[in-house]
C-alpha atoms as a PDB file:
ATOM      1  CA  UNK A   1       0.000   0.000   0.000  1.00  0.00           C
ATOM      2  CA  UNK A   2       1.859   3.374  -0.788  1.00  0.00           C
ATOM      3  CA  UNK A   3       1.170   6.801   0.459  1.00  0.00           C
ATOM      4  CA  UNK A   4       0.675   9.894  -1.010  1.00  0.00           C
ATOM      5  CA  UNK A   5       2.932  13.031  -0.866  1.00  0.00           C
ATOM      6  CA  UNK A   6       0.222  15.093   0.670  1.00  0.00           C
ATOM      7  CA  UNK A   7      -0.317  12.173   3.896  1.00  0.00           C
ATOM      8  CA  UNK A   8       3.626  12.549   4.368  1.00  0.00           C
ATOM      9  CA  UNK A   9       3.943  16.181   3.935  1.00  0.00           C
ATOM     10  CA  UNK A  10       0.786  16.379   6.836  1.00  0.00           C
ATOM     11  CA  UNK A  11       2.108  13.603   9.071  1.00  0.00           C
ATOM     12  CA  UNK A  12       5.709  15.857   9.095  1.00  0.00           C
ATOM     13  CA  UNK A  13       4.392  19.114   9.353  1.00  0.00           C
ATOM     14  CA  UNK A  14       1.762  17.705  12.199  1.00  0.00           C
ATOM     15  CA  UNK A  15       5.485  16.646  14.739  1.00  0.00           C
ATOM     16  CA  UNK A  16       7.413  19.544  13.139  1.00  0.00           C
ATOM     17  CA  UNK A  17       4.539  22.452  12.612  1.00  0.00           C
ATOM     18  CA  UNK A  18       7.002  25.023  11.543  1.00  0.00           C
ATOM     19  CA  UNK A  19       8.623  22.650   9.080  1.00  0.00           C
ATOM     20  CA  UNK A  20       8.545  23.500   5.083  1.00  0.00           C
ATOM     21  CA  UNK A  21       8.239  20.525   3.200  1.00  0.00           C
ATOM     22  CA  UNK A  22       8.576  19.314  -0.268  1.00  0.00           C
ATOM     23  CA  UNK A  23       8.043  16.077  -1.571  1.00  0.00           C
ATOM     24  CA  UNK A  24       9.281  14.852  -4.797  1.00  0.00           C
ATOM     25  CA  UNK A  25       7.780  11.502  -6.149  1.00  0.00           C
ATOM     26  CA  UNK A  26      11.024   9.900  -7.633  1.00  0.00           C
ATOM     27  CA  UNK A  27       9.414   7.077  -9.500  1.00  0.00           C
ATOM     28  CA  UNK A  28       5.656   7.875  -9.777  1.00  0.00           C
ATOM     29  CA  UNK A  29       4.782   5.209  -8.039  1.00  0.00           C
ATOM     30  CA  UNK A  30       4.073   6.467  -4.563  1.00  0.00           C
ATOM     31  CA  UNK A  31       6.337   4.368  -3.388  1.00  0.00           C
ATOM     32  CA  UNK A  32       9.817   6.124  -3.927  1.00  0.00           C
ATOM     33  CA  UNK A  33       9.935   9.978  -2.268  1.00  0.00           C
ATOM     34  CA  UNK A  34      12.865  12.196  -1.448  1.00  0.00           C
ATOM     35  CA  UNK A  35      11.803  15.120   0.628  1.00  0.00           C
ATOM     36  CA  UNK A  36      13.143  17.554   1.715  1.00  0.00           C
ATOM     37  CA  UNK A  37      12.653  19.627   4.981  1.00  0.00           C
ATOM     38  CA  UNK A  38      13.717  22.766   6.343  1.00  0.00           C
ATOM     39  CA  UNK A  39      12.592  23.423  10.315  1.00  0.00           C
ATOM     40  CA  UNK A  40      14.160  25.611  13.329  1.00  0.00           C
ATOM     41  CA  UNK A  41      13.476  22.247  15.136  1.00  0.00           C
ATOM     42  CA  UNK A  42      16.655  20.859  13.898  1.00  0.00           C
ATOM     43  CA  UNK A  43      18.828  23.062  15.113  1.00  0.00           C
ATOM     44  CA  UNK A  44      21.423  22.013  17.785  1.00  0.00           C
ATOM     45  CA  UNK A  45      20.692  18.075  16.407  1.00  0.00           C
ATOM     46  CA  UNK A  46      23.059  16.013  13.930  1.00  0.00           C
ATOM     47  CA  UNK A  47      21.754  14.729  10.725  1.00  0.00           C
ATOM     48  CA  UNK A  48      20.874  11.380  12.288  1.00  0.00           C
ATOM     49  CA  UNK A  49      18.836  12.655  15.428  1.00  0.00           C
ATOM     50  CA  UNK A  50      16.919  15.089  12.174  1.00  0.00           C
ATOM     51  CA  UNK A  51      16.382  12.117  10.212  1.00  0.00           C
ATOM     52  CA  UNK A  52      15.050  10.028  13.294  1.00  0.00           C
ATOM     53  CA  UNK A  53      12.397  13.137  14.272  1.00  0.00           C
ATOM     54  CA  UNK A  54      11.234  12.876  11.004  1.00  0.00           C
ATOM     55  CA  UNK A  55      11.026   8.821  10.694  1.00  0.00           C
ATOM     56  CA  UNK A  56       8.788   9.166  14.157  1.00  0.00           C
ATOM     57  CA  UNK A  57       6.701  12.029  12.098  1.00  0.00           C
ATOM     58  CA  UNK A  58       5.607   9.234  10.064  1.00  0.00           C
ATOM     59  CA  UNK A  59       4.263   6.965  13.012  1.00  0.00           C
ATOM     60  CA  UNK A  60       5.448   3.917  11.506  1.00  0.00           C
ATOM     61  CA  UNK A  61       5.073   4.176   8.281  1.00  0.00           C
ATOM     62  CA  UNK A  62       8.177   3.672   7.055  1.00  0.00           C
ATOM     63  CA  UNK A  63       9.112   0.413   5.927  1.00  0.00           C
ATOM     64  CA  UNK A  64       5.535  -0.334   5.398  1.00  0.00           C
ATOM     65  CA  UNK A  65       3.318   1.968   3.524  1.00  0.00           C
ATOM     66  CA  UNK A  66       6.576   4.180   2.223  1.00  0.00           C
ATOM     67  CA  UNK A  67       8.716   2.032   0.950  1.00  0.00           C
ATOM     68  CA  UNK A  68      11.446   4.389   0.476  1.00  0.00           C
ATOM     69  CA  UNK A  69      12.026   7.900   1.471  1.00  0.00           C
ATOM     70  CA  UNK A  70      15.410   9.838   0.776  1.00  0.00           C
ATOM     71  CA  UNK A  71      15.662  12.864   3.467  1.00  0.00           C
ATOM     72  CA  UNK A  72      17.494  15.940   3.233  1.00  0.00           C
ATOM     73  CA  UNK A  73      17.108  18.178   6.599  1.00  0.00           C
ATOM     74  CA  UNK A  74      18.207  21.709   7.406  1.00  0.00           C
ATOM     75  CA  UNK A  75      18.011  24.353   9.603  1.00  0.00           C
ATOM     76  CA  UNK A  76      16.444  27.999   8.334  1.00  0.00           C
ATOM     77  CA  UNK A  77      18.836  30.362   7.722  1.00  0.00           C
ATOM     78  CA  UNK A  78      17.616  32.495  10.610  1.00  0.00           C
ATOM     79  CA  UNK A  79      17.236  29.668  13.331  1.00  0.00           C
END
């Protein structure tokens, strides 16, 4: 079962509400994202404590109803 890029862009923004999102189908199968996500949450945390807040965003999902999902995570310029 896949997901749509408007379930994971809500599911993120829901954990990270001042997060800008953007979602790129890489196959067109719903299956296959990269996304990429930009929130003052990250700041202070290494790439692999961003990447885990946004894997617990998706309650789950991943490795299940997303297949795969390629993340790139930064802080705003002004955070």
């Amino acid at each position: 079962m896949a997901m749509n890029a408007s379930e994971i862009e809500s599911l993120i923004k829901a954990a990270l509400p001042d997060a800008v999102v953007r979602i790129e189908d890489l196959r067109g199968d719903g299956d296959h994202y990269a996304a990429h996500i930009v929130s003052g949450a990250f700041k202070g945390k290494s790439r692999v404590q961003q990447h885990q807040m946004v894997y617990r965003a998706l309650k789950g999902r991943m490795g299940g109803e997303l297949h795969a999902l390629a993340l790139q995570t930064t802080v705003p310029d002004d955070a």
